[in-house]
C-alpha atoms as a PDB file:
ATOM      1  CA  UNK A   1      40.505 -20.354  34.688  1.00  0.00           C
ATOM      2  CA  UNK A   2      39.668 -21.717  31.155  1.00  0.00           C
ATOM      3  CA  UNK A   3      42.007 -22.184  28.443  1.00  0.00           C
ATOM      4  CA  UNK A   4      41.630 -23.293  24.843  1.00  0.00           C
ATOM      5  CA  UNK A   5      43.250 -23.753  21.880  1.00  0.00           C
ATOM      6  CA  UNK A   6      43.226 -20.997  19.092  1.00  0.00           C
ATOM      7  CA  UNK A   7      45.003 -21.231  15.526  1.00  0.00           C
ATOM      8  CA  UNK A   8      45.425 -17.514  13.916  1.00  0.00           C
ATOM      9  CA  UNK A   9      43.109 -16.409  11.486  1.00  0.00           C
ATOM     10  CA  UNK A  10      42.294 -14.135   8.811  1.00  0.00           C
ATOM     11  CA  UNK A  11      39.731 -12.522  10.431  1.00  0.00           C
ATOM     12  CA  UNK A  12      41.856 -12.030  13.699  1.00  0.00           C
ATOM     13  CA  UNK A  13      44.750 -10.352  11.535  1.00  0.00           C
ATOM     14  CA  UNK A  14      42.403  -8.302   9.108  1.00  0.00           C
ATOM     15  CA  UNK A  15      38.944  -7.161  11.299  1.00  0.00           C
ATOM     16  CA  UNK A  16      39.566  -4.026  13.467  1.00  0.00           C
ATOM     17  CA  UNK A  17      38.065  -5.926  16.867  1.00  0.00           C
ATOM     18  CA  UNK A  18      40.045  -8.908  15.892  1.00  0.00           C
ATOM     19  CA  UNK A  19      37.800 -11.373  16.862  1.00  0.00           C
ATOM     20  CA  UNK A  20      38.670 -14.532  18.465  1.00  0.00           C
ATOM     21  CA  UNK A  21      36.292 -17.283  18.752  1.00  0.00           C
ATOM     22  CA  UNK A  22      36.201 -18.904  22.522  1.00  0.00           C
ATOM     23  CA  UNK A  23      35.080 -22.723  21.094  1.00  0.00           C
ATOM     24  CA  UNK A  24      32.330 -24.227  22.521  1.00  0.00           C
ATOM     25  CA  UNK A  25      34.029 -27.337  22.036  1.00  0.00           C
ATOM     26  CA  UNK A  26      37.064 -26.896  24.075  1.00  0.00           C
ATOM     27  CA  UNK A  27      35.532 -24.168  26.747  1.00  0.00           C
ATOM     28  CA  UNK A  28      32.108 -25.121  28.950  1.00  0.00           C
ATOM     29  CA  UNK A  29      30.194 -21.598  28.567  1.00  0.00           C
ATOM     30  CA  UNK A  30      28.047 -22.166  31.699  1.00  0.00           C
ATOM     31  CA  UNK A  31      32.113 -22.067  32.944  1.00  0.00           C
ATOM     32  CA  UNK A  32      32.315 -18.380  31.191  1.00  0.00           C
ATOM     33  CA  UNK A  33      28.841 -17.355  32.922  1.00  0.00           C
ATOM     34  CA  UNK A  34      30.007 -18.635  36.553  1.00  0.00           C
ATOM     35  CA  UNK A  35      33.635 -17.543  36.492  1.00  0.00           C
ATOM     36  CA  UNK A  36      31.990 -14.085  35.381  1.00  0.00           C
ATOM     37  CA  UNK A  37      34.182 -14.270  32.576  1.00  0.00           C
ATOM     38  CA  UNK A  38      31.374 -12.543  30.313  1.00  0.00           C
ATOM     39  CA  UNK A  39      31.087  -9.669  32.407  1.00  0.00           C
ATOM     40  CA  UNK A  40      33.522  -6.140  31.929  1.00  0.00           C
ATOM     41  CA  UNK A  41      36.790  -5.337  30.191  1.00  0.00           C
ATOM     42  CA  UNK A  42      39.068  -7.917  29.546  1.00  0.00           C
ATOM     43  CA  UNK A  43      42.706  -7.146  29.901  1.00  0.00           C
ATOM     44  CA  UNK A  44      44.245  -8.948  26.872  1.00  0.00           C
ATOM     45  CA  UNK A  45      48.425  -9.844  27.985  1.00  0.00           C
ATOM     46  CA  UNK A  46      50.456 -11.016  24.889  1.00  0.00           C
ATOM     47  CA  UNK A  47      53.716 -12.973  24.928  1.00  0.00           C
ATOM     48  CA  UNK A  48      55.725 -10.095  25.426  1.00  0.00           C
ATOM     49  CA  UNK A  49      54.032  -8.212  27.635  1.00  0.00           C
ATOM     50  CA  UNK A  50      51.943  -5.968  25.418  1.00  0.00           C
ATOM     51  CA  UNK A  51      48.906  -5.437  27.080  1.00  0.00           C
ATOM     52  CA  UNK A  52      45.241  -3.997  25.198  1.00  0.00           C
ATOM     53  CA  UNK A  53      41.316  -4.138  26.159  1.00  0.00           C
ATOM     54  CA  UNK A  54      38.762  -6.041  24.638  1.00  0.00           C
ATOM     55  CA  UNK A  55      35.051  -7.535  26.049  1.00  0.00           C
ATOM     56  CA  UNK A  56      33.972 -11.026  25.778  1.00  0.00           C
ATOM     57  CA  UNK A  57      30.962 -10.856  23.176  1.00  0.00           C
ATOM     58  CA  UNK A  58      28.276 -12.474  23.595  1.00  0.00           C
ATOM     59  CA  UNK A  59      25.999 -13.943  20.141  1.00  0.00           C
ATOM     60  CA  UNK A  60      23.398 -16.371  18.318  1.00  0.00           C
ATOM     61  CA  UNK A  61      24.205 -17.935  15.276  1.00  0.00           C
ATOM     62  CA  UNK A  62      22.872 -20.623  13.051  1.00  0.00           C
ATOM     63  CA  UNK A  63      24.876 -23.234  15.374  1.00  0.00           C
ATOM     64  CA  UNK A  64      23.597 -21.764  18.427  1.00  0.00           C
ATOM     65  CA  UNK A  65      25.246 -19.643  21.094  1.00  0.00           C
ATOM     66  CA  UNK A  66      29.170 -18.587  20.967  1.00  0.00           C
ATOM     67  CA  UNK A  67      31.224 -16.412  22.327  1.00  0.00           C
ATOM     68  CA  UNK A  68      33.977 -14.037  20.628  1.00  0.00           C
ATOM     69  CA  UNK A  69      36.892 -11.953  22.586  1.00  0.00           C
ATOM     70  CA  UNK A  70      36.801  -8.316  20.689  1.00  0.00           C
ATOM     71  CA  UNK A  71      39.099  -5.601  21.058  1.00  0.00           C
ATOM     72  CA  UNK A  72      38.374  -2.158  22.082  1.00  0.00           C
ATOM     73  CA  UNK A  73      39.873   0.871  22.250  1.00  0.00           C
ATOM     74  CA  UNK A  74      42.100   3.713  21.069  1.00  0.00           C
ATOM     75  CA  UNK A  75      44.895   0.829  20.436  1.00  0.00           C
ATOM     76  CA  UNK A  76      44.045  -2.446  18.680  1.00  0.00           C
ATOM     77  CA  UNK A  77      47.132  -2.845  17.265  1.00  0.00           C
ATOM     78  CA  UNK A  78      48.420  -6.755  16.857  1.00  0.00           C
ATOM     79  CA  UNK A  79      52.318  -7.199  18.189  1.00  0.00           C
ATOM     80  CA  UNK A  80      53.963  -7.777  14.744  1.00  0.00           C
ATOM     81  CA  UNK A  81      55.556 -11.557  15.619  1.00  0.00           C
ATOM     82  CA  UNK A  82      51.736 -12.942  15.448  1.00  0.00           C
ATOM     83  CA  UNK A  83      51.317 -14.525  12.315  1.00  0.00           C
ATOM     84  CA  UNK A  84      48.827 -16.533  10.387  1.00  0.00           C
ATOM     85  CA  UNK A  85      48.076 -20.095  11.186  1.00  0.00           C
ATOM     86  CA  UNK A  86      50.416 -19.603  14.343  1.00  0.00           C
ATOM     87  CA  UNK A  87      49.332 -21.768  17.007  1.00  0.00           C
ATOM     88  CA  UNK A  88      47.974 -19.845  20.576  1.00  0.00           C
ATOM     89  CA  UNK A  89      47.020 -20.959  23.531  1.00  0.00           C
ATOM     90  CA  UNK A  90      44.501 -18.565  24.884  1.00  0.00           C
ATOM     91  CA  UNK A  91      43.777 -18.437  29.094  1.00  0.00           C
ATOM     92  CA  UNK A  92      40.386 -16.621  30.301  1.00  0.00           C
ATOM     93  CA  UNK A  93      40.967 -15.808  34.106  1.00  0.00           C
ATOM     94  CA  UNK A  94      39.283 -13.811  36.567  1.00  0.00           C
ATOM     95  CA  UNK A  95      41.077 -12.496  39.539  1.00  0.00           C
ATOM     96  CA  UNK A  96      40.245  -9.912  41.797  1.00  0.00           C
ATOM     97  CA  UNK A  97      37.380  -8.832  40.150  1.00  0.00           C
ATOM     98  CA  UNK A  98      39.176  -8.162  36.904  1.00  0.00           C
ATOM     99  CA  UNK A  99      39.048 -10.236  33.479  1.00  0.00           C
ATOM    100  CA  UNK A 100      41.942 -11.225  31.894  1.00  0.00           C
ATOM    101  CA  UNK A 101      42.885 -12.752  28.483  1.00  0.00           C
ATOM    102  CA  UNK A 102      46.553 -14.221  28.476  1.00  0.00           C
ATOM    103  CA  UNK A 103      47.729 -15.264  24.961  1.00  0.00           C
ATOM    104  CA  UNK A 104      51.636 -17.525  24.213  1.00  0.00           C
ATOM    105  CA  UNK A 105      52.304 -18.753  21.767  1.00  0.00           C
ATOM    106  CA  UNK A 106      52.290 -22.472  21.065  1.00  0.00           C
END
């Protein structure tokens, strides 16, 4: 299980795959790698239950390596209540063979 902190963006509101950085500085990506984290559909679970897909993506930038949770799929819709500069705490957890994003609300 990893777990990070994530304030809400402009991007994450605005971009269809609202992407959500994983920080390198907060989450050890060798971690994401072993925990097989990186690997599949992620079942994102929001405060209240809401449930949509999304893959861990995987990139290069000028700072190096990072990677971004995007959503997928016929709905990526954004519950209403989640609001800009909102404070998340974001969980990355694999169980049973299946990837999971868990989002609340700080």
């Amino acid at each position: 299980m990893l777990t990070f902190h994530f304030r809400i963006n402009d991007s994450f509101l605005s971009y269809p795959n609202h992407p959500l950085t994983v920080p390198r500085s907060e989450v050890d990506y060798a971690a994401v790698e072993l925990e097989r984290i990186n690997q599949g559909t992620l079942t994102v679970i929001f405060p209240y239950g809401e449930r949509r897909e999304a893959h861990l993506y995987g990139g290069e930038a000028g700072f190096g390596d990072y990677y971004q949770i995007r959503f997928h799929g016929a709905d990526r819709s954004l519950p209403s209540y989640l609001q800009l500069n909102a404070d998340l705490i974001v969980i990355l957890i694999r169980f049973r063979e299946s990837n999971y994003v868990i989002i609340e609300l700080l």
